[in-house]
N, C-alpha and C. Protein backbone atom coordinates (compact mmCIF):
# COMPACT_ATOMS: atom_id res chain seq x y z
N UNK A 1 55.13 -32.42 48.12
CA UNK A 1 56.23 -33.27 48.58
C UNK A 1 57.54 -32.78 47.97
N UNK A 2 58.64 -33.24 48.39
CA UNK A 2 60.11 -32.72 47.82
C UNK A 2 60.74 -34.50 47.78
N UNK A 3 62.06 -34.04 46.97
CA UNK A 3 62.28 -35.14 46.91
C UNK A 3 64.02 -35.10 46.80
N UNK A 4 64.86 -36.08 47.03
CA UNK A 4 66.26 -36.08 47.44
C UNK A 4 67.23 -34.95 46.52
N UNK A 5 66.20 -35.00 45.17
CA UNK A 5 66.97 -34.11 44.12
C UNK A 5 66.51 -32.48 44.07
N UNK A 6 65.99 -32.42 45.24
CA UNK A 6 65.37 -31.28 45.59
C UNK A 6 64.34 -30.82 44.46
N UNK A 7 63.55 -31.75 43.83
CA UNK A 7 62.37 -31.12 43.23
C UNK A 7 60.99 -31.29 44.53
N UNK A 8 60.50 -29.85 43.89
CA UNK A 8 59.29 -30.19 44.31
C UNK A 8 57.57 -30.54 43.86
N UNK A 9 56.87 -30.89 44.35
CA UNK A 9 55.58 -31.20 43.80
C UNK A 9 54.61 -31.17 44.81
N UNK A 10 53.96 -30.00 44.52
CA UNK A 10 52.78 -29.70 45.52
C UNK A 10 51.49 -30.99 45.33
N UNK A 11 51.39 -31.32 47.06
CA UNK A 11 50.62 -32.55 47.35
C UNK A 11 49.17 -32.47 46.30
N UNK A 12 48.74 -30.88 45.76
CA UNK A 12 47.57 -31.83 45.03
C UNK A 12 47.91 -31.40 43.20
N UNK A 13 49.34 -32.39 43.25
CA UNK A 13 49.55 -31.71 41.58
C UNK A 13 49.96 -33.84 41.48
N UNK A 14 49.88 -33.83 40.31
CA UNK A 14 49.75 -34.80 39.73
C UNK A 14 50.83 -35.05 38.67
N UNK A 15 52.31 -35.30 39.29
CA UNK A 15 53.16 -35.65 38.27
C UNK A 15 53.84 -37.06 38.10
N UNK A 16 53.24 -37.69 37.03
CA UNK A 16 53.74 -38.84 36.72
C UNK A 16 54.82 -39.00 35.75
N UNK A 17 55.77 -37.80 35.30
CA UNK A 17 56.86 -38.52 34.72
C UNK A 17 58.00 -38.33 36.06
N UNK A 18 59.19 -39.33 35.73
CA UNK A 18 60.22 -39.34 36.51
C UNK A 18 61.27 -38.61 35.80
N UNK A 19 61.44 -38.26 34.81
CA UNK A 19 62.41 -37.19 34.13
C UNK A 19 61.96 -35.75 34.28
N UNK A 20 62.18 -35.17 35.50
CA UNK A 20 61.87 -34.07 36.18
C UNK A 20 63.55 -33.11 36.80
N UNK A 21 63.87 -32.61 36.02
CA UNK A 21 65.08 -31.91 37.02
C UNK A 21 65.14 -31.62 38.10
N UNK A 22 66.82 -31.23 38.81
CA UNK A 22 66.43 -31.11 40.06
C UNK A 22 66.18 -29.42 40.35
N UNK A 23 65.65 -29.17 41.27
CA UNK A 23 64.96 -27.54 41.80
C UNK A 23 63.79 -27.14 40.71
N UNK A 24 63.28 -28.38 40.08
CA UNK A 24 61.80 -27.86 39.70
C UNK A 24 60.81 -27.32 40.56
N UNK A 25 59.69 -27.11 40.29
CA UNK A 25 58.75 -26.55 41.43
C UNK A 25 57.61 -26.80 40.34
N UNK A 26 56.70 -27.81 41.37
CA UNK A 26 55.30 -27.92 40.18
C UNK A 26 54.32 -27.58 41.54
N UNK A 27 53.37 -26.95 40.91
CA UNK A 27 52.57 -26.22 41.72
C UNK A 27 51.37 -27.07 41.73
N UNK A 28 50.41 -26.43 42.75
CA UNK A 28 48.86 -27.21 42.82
C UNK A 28 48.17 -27.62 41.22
N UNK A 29 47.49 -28.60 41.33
CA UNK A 29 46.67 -28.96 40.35
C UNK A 29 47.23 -29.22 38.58
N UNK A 30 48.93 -28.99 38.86
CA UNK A 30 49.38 -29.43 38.07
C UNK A 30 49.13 -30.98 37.59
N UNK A 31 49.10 -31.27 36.26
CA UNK A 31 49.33 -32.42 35.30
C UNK A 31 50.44 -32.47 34.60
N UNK A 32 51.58 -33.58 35.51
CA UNK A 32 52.09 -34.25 34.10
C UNK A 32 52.38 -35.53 33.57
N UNK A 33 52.13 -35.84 32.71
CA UNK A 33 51.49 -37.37 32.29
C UNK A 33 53.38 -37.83 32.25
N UNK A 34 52.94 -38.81 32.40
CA UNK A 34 54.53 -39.97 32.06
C UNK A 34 55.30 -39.96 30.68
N UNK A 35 56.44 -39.65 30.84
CA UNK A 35 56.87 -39.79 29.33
C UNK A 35 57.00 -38.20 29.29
N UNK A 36 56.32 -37.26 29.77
CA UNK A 36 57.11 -35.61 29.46
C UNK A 36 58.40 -35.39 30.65
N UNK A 37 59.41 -34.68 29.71
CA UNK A 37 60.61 -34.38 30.15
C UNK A 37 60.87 -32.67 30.64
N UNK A 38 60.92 -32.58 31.68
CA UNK A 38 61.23 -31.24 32.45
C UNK A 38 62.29 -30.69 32.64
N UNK A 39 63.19 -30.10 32.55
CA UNK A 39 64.68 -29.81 32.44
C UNK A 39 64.65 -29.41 33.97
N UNK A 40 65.84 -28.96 34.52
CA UNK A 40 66.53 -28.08 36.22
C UNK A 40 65.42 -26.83 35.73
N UNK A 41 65.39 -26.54 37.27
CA UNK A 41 65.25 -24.87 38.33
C UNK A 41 63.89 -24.02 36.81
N UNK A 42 62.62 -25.25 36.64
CA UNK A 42 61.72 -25.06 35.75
C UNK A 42 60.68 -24.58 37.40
N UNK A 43 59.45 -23.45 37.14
CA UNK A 43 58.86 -23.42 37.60
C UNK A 43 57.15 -23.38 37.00
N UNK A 44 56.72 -24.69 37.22
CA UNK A 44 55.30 -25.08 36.54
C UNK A 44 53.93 -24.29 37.56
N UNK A 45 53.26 -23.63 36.88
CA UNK A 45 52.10 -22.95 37.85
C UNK A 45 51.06 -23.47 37.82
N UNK A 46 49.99 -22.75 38.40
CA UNK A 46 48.69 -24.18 38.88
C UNK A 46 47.95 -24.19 37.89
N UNK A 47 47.75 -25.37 37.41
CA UNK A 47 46.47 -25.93 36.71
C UNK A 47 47.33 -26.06 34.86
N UNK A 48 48.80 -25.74 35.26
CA UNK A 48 49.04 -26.10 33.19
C UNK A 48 49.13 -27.84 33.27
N UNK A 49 48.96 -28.18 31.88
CA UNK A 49 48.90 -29.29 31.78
C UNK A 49 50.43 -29.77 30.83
N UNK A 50 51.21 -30.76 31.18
CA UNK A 50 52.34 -30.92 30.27
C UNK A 50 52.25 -32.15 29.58
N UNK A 51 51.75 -32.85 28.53
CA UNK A 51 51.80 -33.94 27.88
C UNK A 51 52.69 -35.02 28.07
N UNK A 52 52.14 -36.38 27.27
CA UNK A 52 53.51 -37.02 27.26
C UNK A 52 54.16 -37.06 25.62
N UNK A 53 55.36 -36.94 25.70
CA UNK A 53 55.95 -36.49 24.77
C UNK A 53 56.16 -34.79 24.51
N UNK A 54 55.87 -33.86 25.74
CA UNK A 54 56.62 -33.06 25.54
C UNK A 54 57.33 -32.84 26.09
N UNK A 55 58.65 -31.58 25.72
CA UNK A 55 59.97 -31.51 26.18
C UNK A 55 60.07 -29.94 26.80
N UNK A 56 60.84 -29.72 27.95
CA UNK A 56 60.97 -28.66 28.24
C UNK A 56 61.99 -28.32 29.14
N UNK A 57 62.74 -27.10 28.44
CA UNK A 57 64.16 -26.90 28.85
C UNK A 57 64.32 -26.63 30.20
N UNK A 58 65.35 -26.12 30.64
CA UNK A 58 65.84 -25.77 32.03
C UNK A 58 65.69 -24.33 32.64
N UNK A 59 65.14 -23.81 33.43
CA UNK A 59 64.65 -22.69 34.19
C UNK A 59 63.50 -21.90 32.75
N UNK A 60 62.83 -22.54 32.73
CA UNK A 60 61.61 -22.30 31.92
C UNK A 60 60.77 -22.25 33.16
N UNK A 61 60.18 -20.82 32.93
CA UNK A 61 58.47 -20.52 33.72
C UNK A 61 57.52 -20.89 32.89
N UNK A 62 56.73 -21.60 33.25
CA UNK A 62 55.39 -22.07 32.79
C UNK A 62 54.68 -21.66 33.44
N UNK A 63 53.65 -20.27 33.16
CA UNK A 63 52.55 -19.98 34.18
C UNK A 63 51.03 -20.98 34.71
N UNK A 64 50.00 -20.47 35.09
CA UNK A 64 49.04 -21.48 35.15
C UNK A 64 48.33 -21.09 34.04
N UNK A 65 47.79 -22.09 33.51
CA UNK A 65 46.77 -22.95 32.66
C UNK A 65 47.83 -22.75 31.63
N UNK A 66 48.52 -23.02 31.53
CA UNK A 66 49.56 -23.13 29.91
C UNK A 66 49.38 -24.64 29.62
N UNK A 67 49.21 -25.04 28.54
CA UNK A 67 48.88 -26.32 27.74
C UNK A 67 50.27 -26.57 26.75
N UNK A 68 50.55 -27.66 27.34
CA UNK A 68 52.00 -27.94 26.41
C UNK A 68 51.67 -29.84 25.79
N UNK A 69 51.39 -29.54 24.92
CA UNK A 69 50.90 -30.89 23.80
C UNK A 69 52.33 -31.69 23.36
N UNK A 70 51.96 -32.60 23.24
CA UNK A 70 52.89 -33.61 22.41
C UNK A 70 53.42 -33.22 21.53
N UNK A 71 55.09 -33.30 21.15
CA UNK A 71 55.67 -32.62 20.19
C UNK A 71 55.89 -30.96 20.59
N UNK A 72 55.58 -30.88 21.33
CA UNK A 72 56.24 -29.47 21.58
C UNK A 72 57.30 -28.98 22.43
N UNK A 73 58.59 -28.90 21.75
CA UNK A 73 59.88 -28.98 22.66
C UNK A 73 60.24 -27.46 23.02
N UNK A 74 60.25 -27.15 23.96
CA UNK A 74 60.23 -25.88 24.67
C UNK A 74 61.78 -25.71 25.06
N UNK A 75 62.67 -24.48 24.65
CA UNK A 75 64.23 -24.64 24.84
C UNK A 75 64.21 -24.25 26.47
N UNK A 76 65.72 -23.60 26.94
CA UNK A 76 65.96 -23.32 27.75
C UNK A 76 65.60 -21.52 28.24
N UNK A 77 65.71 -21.30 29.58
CA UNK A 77 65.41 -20.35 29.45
C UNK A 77 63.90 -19.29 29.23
N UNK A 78 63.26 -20.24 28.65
CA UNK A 78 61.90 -19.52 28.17
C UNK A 78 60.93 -18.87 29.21
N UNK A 79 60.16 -18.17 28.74
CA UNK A 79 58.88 -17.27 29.59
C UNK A 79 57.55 -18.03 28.98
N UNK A 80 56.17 -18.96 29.24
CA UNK A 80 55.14 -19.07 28.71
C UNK A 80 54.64 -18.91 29.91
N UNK A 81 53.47 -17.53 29.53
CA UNK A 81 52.47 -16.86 30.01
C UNK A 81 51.30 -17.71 30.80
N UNK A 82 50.61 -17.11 31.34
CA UNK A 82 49.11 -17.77 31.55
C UNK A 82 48.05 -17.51 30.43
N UNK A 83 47.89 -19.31 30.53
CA UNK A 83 46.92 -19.59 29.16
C UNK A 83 47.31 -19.20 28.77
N UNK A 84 48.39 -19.64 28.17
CA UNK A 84 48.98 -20.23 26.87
C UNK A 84 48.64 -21.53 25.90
N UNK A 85 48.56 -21.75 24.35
CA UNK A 85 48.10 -23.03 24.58
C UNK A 85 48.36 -23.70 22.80
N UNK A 86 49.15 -24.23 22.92
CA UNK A 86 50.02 -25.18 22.00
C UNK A 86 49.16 -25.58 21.21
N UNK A 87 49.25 -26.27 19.61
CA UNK A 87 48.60 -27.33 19.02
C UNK A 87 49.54 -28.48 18.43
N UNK A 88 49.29 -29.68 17.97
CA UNK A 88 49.94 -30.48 17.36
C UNK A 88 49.35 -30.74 16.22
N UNK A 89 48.19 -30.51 15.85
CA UNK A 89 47.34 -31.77 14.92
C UNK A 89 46.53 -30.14 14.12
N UNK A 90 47.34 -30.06 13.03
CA UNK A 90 46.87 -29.04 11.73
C UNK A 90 45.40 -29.73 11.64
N UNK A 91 44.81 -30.74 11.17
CA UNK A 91 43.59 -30.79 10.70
C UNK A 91 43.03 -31.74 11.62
N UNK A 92 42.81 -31.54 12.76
CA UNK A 92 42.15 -32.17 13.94
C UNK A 92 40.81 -32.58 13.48
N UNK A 93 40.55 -34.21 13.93
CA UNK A 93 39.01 -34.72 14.14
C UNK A 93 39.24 -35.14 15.39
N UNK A 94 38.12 -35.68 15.92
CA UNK A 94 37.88 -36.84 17.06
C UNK A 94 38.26 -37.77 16.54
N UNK A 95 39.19 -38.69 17.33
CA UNK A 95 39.41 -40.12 16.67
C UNK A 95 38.59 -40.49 16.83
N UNK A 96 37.75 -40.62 17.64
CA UNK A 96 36.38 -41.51 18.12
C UNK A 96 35.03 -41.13 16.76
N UNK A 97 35.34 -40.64 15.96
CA UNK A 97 34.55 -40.17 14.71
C UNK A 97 34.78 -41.79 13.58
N UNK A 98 33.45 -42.13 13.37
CA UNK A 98 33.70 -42.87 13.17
C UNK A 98 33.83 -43.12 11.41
N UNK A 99 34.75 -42.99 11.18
CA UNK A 99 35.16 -42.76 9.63
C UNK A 99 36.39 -43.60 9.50
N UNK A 100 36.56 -44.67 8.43
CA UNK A 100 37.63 -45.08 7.79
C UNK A 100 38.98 -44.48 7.80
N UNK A 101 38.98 -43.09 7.24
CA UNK A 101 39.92 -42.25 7.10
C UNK A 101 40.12 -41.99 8.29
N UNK A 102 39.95 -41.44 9.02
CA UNK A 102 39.96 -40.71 10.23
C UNK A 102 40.66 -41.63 11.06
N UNK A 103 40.50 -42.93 11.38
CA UNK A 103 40.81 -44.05 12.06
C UNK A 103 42.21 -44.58 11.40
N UNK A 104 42.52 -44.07 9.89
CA UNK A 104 43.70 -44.86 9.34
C UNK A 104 44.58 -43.70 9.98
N UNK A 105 44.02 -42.23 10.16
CA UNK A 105 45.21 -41.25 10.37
C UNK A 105 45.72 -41.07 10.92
N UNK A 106 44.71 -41.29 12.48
CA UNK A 106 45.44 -41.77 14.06
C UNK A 106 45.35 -42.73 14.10
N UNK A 107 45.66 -43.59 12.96
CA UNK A 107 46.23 -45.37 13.74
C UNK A 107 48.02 -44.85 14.17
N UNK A 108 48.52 -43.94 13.81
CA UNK A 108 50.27 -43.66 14.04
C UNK A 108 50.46 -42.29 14.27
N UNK A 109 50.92 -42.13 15.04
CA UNK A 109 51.63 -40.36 14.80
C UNK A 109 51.61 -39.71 13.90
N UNK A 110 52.44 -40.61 13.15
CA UNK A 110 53.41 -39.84 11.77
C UNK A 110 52.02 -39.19 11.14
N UNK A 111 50.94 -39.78 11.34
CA UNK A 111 50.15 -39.16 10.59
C UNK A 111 49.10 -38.00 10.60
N UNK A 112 49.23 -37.56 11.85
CA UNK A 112 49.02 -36.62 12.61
C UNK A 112 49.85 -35.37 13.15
N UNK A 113 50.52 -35.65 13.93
CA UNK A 113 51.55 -34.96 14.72
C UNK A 113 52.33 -34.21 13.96
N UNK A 114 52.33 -32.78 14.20
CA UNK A 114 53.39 -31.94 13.77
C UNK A 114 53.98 -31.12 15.09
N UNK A 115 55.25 -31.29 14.99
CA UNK A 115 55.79 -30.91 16.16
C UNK A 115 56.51 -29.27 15.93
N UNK A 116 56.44 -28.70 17.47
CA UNK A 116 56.67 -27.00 17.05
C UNK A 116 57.50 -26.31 18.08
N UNK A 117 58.68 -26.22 17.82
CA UNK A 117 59.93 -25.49 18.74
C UNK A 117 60.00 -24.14 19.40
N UNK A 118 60.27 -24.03 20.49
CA UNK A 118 60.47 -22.63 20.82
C UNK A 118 61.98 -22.29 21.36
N UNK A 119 62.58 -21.46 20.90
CA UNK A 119 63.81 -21.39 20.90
C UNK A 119 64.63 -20.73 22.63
N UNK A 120 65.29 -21.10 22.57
CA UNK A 120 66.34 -20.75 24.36
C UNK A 120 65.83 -19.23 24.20
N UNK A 121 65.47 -18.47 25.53
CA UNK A 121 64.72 -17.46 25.77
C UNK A 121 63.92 -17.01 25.09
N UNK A 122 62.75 -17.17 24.60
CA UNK A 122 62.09 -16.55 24.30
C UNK A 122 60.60 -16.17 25.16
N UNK A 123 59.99 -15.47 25.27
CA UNK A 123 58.62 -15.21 25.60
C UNK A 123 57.76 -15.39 24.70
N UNK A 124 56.13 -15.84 25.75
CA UNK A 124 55.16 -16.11 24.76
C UNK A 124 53.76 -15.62 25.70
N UNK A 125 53.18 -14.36 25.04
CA UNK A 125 52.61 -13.78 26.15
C UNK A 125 51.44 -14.43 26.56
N UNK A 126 50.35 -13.89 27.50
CA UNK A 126 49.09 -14.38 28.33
C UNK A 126 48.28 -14.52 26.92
N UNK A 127 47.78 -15.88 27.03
CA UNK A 127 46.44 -16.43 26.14
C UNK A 127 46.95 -16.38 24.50
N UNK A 128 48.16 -16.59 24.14
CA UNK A 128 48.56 -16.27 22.77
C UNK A 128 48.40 -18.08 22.69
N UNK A 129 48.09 -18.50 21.57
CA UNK A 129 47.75 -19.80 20.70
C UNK A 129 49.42 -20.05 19.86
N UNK A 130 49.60 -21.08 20.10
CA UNK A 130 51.37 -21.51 18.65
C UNK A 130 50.36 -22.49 18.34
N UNK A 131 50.18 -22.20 16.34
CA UNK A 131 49.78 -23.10 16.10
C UNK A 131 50.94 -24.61 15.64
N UNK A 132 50.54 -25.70 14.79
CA UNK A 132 51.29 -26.67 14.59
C UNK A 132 52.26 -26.32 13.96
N UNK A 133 53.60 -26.74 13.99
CA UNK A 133 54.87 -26.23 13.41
C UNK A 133 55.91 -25.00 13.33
N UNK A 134 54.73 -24.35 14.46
CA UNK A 134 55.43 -23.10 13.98
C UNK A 134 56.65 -22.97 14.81
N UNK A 135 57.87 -22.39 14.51
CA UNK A 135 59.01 -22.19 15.13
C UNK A 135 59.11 -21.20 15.47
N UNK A 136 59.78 -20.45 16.53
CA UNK A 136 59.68 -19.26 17.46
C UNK A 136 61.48 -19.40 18.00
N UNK A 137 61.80 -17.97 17.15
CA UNK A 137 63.30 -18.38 17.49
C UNK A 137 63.95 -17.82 18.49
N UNK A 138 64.80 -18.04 19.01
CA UNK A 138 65.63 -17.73 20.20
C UNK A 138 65.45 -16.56 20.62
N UNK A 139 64.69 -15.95 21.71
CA UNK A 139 64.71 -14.51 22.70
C UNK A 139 63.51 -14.13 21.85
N UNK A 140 63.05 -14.19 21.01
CA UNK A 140 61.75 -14.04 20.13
C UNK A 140 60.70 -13.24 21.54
N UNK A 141 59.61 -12.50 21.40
CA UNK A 141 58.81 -12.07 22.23
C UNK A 141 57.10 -12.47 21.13
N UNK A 142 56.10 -13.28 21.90
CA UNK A 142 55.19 -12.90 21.23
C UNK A 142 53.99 -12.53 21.91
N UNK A 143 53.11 -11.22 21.75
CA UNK A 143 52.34 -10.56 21.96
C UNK A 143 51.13 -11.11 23.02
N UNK A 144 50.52 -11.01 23.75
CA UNK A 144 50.01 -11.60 24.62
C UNK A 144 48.80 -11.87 23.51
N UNK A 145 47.57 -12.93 23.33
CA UNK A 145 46.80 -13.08 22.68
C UNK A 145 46.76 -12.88 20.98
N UNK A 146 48.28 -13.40 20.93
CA UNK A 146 48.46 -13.75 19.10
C UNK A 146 48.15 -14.55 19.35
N UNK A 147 47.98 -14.93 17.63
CA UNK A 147 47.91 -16.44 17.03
C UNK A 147 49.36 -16.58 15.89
N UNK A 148 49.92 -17.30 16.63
CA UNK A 148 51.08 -17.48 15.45
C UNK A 148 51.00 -18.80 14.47
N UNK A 149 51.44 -18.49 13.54
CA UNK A 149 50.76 -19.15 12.63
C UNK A 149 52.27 -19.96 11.39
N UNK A 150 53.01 -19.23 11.69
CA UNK A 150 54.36 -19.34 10.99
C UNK A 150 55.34 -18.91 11.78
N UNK A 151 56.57 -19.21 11.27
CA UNK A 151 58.02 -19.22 11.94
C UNK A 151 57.75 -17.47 12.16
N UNK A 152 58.62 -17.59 13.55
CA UNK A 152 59.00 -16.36 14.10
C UNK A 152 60.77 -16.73 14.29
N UNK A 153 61.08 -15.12 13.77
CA UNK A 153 62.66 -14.90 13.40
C UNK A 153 63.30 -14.88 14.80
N UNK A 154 64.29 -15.01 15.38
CA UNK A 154 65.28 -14.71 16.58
C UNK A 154 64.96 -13.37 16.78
N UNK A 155 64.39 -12.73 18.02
CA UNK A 155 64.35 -11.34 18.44
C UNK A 155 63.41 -10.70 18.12
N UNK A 156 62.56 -11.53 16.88
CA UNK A 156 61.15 -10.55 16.83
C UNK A 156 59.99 -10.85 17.67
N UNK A 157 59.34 -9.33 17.96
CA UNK A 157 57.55 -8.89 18.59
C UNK A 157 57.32 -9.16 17.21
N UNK A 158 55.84 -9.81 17.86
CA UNK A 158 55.04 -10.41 16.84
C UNK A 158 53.72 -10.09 17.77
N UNK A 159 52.74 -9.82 16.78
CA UNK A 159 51.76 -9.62 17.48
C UNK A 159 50.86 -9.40 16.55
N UNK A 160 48.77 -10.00 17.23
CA UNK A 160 48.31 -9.82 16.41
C UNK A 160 47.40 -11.22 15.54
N UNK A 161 46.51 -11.49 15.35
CA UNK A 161 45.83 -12.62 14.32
C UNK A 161 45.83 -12.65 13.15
N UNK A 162 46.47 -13.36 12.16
CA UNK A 162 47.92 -13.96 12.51
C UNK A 162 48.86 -12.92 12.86
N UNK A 163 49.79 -13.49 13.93
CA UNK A 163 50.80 -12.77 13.94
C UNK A 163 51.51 -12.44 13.26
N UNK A 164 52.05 -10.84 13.45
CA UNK A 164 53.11 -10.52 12.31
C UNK A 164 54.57 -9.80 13.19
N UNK A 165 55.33 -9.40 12.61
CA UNK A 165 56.67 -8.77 13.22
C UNK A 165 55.99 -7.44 13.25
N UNK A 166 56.10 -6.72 14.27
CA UNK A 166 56.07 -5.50 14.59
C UNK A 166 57.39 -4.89 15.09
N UNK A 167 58.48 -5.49 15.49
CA UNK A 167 59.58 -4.49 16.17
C UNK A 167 60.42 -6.16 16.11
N UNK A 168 61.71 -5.52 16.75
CA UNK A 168 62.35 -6.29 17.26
C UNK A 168 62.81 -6.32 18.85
N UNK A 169 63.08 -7.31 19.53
CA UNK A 169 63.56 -7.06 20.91
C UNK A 169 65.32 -7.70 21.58
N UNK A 170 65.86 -7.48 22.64
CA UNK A 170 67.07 -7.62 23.13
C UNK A 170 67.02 -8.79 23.92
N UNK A 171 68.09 -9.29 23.81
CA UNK A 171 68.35 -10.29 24.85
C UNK A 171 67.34 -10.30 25.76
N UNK A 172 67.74 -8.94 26.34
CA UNK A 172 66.99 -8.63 27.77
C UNK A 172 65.82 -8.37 28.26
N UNK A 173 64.67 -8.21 26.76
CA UNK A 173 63.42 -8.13 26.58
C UNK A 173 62.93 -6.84 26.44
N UNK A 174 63.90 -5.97 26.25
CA UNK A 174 63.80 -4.66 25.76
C UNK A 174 63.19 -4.84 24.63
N UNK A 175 62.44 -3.83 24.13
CA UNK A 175 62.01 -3.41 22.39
C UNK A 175 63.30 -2.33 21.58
N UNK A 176 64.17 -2.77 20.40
CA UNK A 176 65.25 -2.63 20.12
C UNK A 176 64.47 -1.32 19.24
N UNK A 177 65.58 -0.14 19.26
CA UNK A 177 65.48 1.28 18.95
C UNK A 177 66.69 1.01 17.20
N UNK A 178 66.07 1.36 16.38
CA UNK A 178 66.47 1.40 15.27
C UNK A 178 67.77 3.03 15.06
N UNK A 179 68.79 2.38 15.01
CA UNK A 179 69.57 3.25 14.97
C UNK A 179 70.17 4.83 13.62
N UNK A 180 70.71 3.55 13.00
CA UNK A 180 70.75 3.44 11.36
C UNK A 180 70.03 2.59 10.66
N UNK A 181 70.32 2.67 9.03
CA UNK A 181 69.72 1.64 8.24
C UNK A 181 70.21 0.44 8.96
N UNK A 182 69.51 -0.54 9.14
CA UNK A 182 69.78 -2.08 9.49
C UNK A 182 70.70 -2.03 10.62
N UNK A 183 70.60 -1.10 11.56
CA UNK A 183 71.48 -0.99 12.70
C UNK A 183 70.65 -0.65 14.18
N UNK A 184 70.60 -1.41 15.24
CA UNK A 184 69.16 -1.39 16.00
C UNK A 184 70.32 -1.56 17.21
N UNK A 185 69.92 -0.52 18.26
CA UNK A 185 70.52 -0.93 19.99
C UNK A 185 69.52 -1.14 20.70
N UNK A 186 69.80 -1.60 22.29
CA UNK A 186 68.78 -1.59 23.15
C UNK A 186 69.41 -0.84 24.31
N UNK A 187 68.62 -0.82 25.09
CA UNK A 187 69.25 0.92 26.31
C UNK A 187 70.25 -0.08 27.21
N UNK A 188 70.09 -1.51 26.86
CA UNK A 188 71.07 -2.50 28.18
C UNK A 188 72.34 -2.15 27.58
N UNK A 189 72.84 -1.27 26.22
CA UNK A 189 74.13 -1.48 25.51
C UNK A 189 74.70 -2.14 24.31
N UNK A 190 73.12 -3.53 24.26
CA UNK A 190 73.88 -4.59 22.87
C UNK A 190 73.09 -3.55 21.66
N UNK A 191 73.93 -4.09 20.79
CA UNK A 191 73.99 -3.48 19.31
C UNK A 191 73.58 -4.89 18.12
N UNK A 192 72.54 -4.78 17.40
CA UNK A 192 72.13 -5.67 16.53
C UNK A 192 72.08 -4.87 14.89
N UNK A 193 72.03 -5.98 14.38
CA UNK A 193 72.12 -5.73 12.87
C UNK A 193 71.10 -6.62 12.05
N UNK A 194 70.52 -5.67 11.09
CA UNK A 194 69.57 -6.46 10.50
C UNK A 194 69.83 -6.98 9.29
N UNK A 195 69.60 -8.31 8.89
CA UNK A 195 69.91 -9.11 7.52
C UNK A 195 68.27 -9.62 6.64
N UNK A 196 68.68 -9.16 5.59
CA UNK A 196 67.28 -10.04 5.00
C UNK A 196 68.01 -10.33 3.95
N UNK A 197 67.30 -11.77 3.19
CA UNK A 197 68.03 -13.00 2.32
C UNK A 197 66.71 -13.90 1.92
N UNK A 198 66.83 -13.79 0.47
CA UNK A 198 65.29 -15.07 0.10
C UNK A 198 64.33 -14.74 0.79
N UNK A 199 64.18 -13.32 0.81
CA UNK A 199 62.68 -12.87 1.41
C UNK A 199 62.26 -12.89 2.53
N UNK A 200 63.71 -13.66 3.58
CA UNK A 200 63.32 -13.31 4.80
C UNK A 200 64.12 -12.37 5.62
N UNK A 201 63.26 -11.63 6.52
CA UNK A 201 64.50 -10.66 7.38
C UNK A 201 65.21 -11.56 8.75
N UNK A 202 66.18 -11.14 9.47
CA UNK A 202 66.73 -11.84 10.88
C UNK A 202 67.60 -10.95 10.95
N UNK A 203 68.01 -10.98 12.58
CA UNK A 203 68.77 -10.01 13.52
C UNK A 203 69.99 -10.71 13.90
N UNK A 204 70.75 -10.45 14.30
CA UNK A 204 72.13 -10.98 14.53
C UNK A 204 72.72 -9.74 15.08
N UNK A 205 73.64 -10.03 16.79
CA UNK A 205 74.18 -9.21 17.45
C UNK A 205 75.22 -8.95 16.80
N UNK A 206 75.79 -7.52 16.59
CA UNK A 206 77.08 -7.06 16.52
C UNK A 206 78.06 -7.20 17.48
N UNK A 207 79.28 -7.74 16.82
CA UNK A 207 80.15 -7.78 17.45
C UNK A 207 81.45 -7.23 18.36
């Protein structure tokens, strides 16, 4: 079906939130539960599932079977692969387990839920796992079938169980060619510079 705001929703996809932008496109056998937020000109593929309570920016591709869990706010811009597949809950039981503890932990969110960002463009390749919290920063690329496990820097390939930085990449999704010391181009023309501080490294375009 289509609708006045020009989204669409293929007759056997199943979207129950109303905060859907306009020129979305949700494909067959899609799920999305009530309460998840879809940004403009997003294209959802068949069979991912989008939670309630998650967030997702504007012209974001979501391929099929990508799993987007509660707490996971997805920026603008982004690439997630087929089978792809999010976590929220670091030390997961069945609530239905019938234990004291277990029952006090999901009586609330707070006590569960860790929520995990992905920054305005980035990619996240076919069948790669984000575990809980981890942050993935802006244009970031990660390896098709990682497991990321910790923050990923702005512009880095990561790749690998656990993932690690292997290279860096461009705006444009190029893999960035190391010039000089701490001086990296890509063949589109931009010029980056590398910083490390308190043990961590990050990229930042030259100006």
């Amino acid at each position: 079906m289509s609708s006045a705001a020009g989204i669409f929703v293929h007759r056997l996809a199943l979207c129950e939130s109303d905060e859907v932008g306009a020129g979305t496109q949700i494909w067959a056998f899609v799920h999305v539960m009530q309460g998840a937020v879809i940004g403009r000109d997003c294209n959802i593929g068949d069979h991912a599932f989008i939670e309630t309570g998650a967030r997702i920016g504007d012209r974001v591709t979501l391929k099929n079977q990508a799993m987007v869990w509660d707490g996971v706010e997805i920026g603008d811009d982004v690439f997630v692969g087929p089978g792809v597949s999010f976590t929220n809950d670091v030390f997961a039981r069945s609530r239905r387990l019938p234990l004291p503890a277990v029952a006090d932990r999901y009586r609330a969110k707070a006590g569960w839920l860790v929520r995990t960002c992905v920054g305005n463009g980035a990619s996240l390749g076919a069948r790669c796992v984000i575990l809980p919290g981890a942050h993935i920063g802006a244009y970031a690329m990660v390896a098709a079938g990682a497991v990321v496990t910790r923050e990923v820097p702005a512009h880095a390939l990561v790749a690998g169980m656990p993932a690690k930085r292997v290279g860096w990449v461009c705006r444009c999704g190029a893999r960035l060619v190391q010039e000089q010391a701490r001086i990296w181009h890509c063949r589109c023309g931009e010029i980056f510079e590398e910083h490390a501080a308190e043990g961590c490294t990050s990229l930042a375009r030259s100006c």
